[in-house]
N, C-alpha and C. Protein backbone atom coordinates (compact mmCIF):
# COMPACT_ATOMS: atom_id res chain seq x y z
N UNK A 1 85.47 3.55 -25.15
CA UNK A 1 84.25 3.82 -25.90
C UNK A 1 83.13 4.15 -24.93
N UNK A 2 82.22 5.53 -25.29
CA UNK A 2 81.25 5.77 -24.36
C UNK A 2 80.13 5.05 -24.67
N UNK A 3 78.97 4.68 -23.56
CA UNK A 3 78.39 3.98 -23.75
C UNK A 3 76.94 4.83 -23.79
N UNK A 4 75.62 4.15 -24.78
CA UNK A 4 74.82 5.45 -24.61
C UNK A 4 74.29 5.17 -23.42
N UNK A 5 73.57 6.23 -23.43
CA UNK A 5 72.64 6.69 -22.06
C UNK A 5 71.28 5.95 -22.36
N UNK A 6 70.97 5.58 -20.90
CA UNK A 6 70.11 4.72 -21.05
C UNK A 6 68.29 5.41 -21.35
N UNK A 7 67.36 4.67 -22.02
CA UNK A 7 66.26 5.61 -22.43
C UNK A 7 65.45 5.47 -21.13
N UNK A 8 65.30 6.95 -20.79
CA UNK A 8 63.81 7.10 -19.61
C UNK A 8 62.43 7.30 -20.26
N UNK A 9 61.68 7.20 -21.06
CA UNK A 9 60.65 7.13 -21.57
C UNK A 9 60.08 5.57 -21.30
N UNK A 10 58.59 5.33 -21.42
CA UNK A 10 58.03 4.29 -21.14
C UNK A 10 57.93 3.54 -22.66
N UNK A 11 57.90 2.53 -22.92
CA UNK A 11 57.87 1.31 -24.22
C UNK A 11 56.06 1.39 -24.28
N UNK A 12 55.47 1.41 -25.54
CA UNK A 12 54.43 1.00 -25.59
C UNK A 12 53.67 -0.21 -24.89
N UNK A 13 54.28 -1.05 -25.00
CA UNK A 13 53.88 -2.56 -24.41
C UNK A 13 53.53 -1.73 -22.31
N UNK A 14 54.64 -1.06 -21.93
CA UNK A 14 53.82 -0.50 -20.75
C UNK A 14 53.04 0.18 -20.49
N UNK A 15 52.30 1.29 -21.71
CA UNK A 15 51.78 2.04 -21.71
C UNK A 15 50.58 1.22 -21.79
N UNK A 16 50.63 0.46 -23.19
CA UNK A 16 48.90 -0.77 -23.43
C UNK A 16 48.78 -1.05 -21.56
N UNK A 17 49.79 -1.74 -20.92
CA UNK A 17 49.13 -2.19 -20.10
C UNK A 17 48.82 -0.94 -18.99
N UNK A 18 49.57 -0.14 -18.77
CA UNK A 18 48.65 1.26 -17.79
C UNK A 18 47.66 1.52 -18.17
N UNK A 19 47.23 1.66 -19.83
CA UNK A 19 46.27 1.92 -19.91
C UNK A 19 44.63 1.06 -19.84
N UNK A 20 45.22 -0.14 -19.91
CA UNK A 20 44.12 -1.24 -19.81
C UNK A 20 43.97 -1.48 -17.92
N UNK A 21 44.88 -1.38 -17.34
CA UNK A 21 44.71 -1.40 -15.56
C UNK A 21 43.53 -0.23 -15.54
N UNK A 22 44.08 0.77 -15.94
CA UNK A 22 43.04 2.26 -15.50
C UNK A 22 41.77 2.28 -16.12
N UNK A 23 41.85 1.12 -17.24
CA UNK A 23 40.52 0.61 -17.57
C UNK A 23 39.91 0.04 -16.60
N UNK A 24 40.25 -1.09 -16.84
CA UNK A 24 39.64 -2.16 -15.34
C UNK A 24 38.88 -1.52 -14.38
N UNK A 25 39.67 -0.50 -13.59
CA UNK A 25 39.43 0.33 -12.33
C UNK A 25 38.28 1.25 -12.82
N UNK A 26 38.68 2.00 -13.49
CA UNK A 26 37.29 3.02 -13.73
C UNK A 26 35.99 2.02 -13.86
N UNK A 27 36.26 0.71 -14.70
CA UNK A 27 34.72 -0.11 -14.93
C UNK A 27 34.44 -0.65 -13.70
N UNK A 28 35.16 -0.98 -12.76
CA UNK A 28 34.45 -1.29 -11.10
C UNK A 28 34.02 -0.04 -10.49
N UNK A 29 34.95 0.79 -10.74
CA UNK A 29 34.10 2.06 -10.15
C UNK A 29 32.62 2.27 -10.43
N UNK A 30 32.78 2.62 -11.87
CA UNK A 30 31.38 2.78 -12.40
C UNK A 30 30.58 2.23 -12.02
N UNK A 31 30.68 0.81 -12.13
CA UNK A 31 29.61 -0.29 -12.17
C UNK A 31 28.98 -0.59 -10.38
N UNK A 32 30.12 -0.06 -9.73
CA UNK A 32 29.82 -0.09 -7.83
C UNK A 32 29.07 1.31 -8.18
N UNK A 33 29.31 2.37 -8.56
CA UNK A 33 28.85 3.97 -8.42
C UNK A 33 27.21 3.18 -8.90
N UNK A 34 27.12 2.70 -9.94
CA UNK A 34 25.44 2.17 -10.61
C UNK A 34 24.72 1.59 -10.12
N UNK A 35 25.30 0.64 -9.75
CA UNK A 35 24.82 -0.27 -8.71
C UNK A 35 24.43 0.54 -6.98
N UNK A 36 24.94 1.36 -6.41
CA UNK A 36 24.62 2.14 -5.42
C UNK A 36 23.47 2.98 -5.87
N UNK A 37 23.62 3.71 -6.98
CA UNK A 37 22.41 4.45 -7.57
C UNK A 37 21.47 3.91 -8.07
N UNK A 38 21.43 2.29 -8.17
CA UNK A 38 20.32 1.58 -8.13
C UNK A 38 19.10 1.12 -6.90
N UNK A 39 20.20 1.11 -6.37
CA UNK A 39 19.81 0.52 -4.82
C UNK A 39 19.43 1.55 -4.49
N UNK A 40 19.85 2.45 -4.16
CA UNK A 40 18.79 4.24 -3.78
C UNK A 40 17.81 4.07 -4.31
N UNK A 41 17.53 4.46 -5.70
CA UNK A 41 16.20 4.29 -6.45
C UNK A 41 15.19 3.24 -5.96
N UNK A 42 16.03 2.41 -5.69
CA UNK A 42 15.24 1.35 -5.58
C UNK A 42 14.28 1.38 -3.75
N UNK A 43 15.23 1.63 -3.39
CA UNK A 43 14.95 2.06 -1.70
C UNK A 43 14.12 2.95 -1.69
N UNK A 44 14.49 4.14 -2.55
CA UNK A 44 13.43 5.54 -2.19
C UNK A 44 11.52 5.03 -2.49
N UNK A 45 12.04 4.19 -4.21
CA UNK A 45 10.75 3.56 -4.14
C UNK A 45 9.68 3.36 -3.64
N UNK A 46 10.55 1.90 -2.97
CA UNK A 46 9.98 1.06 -2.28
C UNK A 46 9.19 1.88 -0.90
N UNK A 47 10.22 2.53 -0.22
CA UNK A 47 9.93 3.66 0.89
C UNK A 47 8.55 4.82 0.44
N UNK A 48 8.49 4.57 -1.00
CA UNK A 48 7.39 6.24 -1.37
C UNK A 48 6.05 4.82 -1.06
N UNK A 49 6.04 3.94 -2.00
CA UNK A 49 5.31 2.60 -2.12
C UNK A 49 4.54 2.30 -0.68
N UNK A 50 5.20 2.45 0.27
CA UNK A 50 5.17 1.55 1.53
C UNK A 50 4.23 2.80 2.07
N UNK A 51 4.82 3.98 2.26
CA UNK A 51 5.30 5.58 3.05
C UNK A 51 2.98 5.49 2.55
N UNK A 52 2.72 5.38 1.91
CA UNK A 52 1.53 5.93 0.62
C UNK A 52 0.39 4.89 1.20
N UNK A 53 0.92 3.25 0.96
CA UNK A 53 0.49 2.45 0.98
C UNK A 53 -0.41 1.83 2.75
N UNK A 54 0.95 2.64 3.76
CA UNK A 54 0.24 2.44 5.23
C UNK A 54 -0.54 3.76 5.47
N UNK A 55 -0.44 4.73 4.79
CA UNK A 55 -1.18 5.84 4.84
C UNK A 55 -2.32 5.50 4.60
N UNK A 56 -3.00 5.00 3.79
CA UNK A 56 -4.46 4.88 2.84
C UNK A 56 -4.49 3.60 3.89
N UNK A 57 -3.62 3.15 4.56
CA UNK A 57 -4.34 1.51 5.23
C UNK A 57 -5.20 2.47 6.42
N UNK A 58 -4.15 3.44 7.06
CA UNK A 58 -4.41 3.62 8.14
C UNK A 58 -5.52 4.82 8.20
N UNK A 59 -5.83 5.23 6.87
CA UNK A 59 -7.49 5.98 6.98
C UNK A 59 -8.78 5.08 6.69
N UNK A 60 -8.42 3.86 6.20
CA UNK A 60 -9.46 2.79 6.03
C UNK A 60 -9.85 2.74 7.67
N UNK A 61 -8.43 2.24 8.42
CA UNK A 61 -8.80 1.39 9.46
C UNK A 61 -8.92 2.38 10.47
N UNK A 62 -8.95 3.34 10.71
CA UNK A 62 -9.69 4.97 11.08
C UNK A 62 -11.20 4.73 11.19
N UNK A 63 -11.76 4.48 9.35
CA UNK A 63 -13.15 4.66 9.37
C UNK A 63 -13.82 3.39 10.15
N UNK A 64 -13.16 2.24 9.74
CA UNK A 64 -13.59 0.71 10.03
C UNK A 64 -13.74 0.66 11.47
N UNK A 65 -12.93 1.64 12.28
CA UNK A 65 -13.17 1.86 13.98
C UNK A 65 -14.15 2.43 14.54
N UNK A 66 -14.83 3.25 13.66
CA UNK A 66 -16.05 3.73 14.17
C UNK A 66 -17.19 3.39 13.24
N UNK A 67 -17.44 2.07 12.61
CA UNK A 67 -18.42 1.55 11.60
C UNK A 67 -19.54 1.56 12.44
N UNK A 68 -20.76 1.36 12.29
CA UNK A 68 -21.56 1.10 12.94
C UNK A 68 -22.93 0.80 11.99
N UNK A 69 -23.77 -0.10 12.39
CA UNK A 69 -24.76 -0.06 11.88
C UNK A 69 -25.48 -0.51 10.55
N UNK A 70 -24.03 -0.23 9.66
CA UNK A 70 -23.85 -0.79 8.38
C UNK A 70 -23.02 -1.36 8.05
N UNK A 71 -22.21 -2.19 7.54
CA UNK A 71 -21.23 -2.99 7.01
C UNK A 71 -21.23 -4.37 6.07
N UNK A 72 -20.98 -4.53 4.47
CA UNK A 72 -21.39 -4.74 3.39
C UNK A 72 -20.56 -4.72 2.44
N UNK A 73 -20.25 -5.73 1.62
CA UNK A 73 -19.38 -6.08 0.64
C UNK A 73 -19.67 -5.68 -0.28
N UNK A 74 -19.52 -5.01 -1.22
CA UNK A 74 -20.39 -4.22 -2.35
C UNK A 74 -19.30 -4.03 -3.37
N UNK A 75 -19.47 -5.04 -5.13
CA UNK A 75 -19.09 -4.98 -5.87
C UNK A 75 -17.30 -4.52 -6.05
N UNK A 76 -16.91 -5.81 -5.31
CA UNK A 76 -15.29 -5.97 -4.80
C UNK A 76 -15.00 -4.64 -4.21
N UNK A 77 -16.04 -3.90 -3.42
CA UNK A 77 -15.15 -2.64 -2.61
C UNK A 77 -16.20 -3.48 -0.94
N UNK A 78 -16.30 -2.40 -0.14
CA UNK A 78 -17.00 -2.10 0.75
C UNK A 78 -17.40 -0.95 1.12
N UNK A 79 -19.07 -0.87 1.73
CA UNK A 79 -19.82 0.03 2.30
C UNK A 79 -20.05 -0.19 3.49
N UNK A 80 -20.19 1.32 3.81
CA UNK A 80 -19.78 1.18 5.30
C UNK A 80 -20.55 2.48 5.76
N UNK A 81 -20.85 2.60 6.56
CA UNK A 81 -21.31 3.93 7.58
C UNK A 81 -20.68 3.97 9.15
N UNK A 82 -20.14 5.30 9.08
CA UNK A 82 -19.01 5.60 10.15
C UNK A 82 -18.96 7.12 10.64
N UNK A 83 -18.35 7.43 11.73
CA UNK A 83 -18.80 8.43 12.09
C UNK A 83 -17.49 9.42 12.03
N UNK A 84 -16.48 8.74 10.95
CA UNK A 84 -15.29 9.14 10.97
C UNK A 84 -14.98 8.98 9.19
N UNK A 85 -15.01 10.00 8.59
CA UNK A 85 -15.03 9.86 6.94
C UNK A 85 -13.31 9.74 6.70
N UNK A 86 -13.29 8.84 5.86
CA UNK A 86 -11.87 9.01 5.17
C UNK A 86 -11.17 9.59 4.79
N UNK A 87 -11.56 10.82 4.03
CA UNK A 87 -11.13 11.55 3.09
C UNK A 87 -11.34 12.97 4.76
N UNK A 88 -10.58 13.74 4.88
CA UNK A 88 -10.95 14.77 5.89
C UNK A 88 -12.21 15.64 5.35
N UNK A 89 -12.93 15.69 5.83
CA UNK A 89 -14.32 16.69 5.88
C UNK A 89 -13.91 18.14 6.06
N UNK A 90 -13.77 19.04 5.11
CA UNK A 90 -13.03 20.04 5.78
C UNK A 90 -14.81 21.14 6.10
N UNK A 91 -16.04 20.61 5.60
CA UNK A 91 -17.23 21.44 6.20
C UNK A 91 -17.24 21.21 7.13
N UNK A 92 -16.88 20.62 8.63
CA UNK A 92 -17.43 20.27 9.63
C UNK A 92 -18.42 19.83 10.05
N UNK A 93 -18.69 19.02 9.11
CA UNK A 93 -20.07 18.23 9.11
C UNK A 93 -19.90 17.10 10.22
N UNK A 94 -20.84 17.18 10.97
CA UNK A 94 -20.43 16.07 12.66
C UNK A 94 -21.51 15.02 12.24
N UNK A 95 -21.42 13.99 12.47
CA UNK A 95 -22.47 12.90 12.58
C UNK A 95 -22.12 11.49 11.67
N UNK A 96 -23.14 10.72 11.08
CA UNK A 96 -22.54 9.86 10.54
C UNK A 96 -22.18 10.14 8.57
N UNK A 97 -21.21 9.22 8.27
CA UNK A 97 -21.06 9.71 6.89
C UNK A 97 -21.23 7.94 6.13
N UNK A 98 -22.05 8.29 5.07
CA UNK A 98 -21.82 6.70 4.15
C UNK A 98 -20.32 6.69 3.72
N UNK A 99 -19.84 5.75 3.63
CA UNK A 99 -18.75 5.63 2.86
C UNK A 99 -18.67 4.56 2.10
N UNK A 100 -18.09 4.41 0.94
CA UNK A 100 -18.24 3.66 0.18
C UNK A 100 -16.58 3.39 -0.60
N UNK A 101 -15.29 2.03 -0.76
CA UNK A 101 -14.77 1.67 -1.29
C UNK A 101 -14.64 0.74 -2.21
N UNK A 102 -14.23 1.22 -3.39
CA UNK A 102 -14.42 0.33 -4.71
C UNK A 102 -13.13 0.42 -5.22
N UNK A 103 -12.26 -0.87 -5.99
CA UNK A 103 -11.12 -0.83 -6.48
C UNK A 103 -11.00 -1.38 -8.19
N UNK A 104 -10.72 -0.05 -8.62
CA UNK A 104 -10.57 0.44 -9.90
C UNK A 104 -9.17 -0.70 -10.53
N UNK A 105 -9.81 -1.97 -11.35
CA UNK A 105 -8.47 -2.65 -11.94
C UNK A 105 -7.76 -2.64 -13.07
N UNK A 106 -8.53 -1.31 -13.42
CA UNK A 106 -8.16 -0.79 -14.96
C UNK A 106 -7.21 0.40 -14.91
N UNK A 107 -7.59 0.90 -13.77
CA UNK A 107 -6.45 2.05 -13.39
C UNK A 107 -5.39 1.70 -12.54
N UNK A 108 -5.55 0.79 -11.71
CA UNK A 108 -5.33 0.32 -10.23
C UNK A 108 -5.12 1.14 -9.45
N UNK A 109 -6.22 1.49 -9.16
CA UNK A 109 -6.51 2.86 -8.03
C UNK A 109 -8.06 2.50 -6.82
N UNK A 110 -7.56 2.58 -5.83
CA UNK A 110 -8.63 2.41 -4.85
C UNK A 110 -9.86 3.64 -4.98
N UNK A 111 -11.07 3.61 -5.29
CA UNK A 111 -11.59 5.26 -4.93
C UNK A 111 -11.71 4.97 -3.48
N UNK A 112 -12.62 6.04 -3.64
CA UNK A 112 -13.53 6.28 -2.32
C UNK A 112 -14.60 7.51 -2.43
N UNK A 113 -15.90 7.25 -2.02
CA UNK A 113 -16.99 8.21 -2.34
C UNK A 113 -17.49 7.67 -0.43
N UNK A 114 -17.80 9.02 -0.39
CA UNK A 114 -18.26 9.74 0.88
C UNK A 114 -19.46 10.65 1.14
N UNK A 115 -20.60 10.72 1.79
CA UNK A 115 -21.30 11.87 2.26
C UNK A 115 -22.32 11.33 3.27
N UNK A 116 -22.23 13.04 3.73
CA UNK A 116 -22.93 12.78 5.11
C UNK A 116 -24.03 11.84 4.91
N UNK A 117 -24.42 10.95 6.15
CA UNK A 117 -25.65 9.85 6.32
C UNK A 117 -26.70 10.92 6.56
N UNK A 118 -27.97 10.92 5.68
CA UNK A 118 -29.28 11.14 6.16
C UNK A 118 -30.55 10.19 6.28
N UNK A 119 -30.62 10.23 7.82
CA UNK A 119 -32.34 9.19 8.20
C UNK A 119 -32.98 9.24 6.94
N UNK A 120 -33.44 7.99 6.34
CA UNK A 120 -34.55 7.67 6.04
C UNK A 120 -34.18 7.85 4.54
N UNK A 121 -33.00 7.79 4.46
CA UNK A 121 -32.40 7.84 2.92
C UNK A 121 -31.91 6.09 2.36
N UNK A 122 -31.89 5.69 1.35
CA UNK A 122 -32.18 3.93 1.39
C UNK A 122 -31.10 3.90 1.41
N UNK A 123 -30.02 2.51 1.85
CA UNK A 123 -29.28 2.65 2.16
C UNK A 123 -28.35 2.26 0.77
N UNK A 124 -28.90 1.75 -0.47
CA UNK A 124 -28.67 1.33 -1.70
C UNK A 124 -28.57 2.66 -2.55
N UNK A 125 -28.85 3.77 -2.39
CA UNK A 125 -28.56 4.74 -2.69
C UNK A 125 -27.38 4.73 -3.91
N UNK A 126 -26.98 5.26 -4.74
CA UNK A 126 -25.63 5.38 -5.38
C UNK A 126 -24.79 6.51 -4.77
N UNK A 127 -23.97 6.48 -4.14
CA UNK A 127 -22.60 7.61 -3.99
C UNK A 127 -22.47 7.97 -5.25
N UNK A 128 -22.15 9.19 -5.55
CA UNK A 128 -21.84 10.63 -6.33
C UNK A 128 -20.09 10.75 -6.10
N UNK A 129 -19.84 11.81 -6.50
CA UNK A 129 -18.17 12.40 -6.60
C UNK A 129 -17.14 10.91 -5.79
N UNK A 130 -16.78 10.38 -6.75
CA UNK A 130 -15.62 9.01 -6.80
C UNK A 130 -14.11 10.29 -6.59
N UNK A 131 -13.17 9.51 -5.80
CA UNK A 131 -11.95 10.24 -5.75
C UNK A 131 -10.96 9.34 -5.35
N UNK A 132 -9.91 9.60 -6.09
CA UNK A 132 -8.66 8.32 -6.03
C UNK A 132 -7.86 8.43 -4.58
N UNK A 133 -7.86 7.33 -3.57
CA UNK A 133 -7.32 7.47 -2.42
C UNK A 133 -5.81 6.77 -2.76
N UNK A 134 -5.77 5.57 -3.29
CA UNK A 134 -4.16 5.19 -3.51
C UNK A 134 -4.00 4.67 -4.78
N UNK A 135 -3.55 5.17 -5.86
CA UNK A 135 -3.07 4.45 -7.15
C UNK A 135 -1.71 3.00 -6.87
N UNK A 136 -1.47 2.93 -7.62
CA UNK A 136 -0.08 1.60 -8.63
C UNK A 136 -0.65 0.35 -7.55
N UNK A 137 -1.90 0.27 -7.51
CA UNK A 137 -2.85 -1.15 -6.78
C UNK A 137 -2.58 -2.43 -7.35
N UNK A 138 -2.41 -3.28 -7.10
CA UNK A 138 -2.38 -4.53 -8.14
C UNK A 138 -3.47 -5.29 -7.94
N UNK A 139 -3.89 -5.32 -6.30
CA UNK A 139 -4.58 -6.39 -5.67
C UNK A 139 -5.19 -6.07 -4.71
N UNK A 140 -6.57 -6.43 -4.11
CA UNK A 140 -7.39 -5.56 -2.94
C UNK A 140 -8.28 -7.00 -2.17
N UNK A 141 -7.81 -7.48 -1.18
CA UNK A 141 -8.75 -8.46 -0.97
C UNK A 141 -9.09 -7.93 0.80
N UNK A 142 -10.85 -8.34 0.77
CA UNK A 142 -11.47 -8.03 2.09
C UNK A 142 -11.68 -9.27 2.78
N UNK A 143 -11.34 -9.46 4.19
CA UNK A 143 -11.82 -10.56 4.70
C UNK A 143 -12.36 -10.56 6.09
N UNK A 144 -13.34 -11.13 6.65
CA UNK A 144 -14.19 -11.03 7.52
C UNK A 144 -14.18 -12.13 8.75
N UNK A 145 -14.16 -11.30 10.13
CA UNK A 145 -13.59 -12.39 11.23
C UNK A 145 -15.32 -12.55 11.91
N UNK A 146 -15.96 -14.19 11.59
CA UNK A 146 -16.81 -14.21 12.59
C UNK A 146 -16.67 -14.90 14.07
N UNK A 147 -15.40 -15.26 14.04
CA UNK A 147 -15.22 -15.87 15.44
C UNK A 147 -15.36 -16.85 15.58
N UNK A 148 -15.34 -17.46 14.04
CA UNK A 148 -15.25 -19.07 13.83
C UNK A 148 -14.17 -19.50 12.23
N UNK A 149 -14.39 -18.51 11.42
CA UNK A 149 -13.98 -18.55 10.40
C UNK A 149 -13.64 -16.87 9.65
N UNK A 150 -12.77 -16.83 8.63
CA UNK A 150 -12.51 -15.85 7.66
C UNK A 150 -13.23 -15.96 6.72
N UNK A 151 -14.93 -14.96 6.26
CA UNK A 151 -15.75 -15.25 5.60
C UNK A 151 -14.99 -14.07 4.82
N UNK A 152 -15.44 -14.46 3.21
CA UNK A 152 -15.18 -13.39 2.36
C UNK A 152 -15.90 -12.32 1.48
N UNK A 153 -17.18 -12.29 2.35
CA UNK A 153 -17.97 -11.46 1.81
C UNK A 153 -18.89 -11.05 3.31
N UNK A 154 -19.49 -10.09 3.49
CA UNK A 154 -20.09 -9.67 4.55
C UNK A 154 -21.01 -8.89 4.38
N UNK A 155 -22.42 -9.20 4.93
CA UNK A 155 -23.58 -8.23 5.07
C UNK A 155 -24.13 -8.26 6.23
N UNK A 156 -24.49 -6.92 6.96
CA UNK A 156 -24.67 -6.67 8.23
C UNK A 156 -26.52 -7.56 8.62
N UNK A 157 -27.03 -6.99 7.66
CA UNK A 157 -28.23 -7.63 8.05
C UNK A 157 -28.55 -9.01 7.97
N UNK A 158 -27.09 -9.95 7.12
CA UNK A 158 -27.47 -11.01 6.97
C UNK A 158 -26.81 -11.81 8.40
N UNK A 159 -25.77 -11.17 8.65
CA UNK A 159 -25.30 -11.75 9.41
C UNK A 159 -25.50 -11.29 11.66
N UNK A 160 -26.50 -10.24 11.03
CA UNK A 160 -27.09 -9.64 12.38
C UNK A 160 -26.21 -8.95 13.21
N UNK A 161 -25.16 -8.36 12.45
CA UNK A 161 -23.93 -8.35 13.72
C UNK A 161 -22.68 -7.95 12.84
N UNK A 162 -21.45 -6.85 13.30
CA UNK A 162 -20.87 -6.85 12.84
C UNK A 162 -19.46 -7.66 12.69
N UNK A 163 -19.11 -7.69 11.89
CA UNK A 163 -17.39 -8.86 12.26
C UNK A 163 -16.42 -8.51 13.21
N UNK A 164 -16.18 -9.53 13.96
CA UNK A 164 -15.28 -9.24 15.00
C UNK A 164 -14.16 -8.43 14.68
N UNK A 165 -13.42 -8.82 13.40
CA UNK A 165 -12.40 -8.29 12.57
C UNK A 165 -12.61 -8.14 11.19
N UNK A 166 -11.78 -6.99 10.87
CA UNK A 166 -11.93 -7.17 9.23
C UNK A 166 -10.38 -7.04 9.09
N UNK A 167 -10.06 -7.90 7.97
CA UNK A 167 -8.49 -7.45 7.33
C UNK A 167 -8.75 -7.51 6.10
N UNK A 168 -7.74 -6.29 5.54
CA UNK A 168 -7.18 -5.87 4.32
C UNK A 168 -6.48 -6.16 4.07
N UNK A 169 -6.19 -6.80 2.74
CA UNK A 169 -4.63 -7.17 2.13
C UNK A 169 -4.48 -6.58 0.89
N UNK A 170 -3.23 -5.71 0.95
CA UNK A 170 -3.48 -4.62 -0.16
C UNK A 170 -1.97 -5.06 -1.09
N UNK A 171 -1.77 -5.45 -2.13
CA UNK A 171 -0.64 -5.13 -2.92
C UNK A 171 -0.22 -3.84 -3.91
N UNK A 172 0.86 -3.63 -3.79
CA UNK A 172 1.06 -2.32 -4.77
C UNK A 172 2.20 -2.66 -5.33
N UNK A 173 1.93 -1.90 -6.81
CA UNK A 173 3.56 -2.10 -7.19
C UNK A 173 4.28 -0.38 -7.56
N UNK A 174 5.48 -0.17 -7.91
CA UNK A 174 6.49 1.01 -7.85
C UNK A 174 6.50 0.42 -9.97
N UNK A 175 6.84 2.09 -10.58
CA UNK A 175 7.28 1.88 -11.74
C UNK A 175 8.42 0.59 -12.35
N UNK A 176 8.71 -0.18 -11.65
CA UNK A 176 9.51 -1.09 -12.39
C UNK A 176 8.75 -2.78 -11.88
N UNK A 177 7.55 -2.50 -11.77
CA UNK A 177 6.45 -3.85 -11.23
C UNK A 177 7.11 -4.61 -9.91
N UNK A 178 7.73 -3.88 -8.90
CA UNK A 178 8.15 -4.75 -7.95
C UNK A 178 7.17 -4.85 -7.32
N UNK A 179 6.67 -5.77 -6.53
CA UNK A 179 5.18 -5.53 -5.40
C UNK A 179 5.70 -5.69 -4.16
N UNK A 180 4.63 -5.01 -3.37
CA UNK A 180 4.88 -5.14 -2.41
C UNK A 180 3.37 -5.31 -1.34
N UNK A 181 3.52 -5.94 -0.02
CA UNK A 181 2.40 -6.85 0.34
C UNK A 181 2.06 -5.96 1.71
N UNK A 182 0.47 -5.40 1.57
CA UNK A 182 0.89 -4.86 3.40
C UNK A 182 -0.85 -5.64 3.72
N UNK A 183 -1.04 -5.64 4.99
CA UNK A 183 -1.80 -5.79 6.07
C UNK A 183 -2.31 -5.66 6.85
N UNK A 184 -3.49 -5.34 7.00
CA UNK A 184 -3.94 -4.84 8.39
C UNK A 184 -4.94 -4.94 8.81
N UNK A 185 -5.43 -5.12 9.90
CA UNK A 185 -6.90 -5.76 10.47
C UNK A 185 -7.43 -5.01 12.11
N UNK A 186 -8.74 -4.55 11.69
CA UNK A 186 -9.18 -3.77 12.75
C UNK A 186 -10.42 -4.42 13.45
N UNK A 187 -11.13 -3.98 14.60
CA UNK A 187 -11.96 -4.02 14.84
C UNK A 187 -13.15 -3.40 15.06
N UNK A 188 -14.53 -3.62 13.97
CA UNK A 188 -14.89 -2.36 13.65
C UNK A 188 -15.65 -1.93 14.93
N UNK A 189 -15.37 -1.31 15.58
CA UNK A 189 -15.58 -0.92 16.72
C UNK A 189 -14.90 0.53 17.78
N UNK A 190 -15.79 1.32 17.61
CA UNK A 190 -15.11 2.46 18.03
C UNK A 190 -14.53 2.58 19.23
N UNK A 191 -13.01 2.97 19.25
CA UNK A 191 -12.38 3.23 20.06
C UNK A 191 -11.14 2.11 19.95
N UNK A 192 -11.41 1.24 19.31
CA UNK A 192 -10.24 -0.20 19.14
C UNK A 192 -9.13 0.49 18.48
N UNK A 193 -7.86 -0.27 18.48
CA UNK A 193 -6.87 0.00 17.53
C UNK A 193 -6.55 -1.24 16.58
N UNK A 194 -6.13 -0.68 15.56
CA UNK A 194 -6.09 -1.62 14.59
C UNK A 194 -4.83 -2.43 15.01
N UNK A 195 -4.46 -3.87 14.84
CA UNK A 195 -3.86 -4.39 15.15
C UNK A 195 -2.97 -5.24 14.16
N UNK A 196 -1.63 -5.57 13.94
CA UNK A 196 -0.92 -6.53 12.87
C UNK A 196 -0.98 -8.11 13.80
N UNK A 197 -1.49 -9.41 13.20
CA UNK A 197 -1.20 -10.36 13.94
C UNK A 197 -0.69 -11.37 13.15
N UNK A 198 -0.05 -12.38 13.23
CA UNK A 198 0.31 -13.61 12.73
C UNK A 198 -1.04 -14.47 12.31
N UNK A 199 -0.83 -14.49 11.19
CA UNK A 199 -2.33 -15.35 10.84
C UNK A 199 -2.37 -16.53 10.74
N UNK A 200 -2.82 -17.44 10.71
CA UNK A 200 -3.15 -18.81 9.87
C UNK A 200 -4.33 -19.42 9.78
N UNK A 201 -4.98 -20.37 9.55
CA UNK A 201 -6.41 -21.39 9.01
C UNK A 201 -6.93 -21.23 9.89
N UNK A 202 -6.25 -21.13 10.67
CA UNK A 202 -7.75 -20.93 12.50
C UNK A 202 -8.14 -19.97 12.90
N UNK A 203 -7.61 -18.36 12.04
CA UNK A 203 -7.44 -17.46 12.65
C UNK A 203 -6.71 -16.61 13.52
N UNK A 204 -6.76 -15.19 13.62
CA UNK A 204 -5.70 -14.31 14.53
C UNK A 204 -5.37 -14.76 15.18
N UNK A 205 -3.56 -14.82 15.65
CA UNK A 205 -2.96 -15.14 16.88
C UNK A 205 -3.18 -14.15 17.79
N UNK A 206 -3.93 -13.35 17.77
CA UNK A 206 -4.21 -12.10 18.58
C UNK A 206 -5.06 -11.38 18.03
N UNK A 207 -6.02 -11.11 19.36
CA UNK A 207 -6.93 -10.03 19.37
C UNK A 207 -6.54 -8.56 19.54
């Protein structure tokens, strides 16, 4: 008696399970592929955030290097007169310029209003044309080095003299509210470079 031939086709019961393995696998794929395309996003972010954020530090601490004469806490921004404007001057106007920073918490946007200094103009004056230097702001705090303490408000005439240091502490956040914290502290004094130092209650670990 012949015997039959044996079946080469696959049984359902192996097929459910090939097909549930090649499940499995595609959902780690995916979920590693998402997770990588998160982390990009998230990186490029943070990088546009940061990239934006030391930019606008480092035209503050530009002007804050050549302050002179004036320097003044004015309605959570600061005023300042400098011989180096923030915003580029593209008239070639040489000499000193008022400058004036104020931080917008309704927009969260830093301005900045600028124009040339003229003798004998009061120095309470109002600045004209406001212009947004860094938006997604959360937080803007000024602080003042007299060489004894971190005062948090500063006026030149009250205090006869300008601050040894000033630091900025700026927070920003990226469309999904992550923040992020930067720093920086100059000396307003032309020709200095602005410097990052380790801080604490007593003041800069470095000048």
């Amino acid at each position: 008696m012949r015997s039959r031939p044996a079946h080469l086709g696959f049984t359902l019961i192996e097929i459910l399970v090939a097909v549930t393995l090649m499940g499995i696998v595609v959902s780690i794929v995916y979920a590693s592929m998402a997770a990588t395309t998160r982390s990009v996003r998230a990186y490029r972010e943070r990088l546009s955030v940061s990239t934006r954020g030391h930019l606008a530090l480092q035209q503050i601490t530009a002007t804050l290097r050549c302050c002179y004469k004036e320097l003044r806490t004015q309605d959570s921004g600061l005023r300042i007169r400098s011989t180096k404007p923030i915003v580029d001057d593209h008239s070639g106007q040489k000499g000193a310029f008022e400058v004036a920073l104020r931080f917008d918490r309704t927009s969260g946007t830093i301005m900045v209003s600028q124009e040339p200094w003229q003798p004998g103009i009061s120095k309470d004056r109002v600045l004209q044309a406001w212009h947004p230097l860094i938006d997604h702001v959360t937080d803007v705090q000024w602080s003042f080095w007299d060489g004894t303490t971190w005062k948090q408000d500063w006026d030149l005439e009250m205090h006869k003299d300008l601050p040894l240091l000033v630091r900025m502490d700026l927070r920003l956040h990226d469309a999904h509210s992550r923040q992020y914290d930067l720093q920086t502290q100059v000396s307003p004094s032309c020709g200095t470079k602005a410097v990052t130092a380790t801080m604490d209650a007593n003041g800069p670990a470095k000048l």
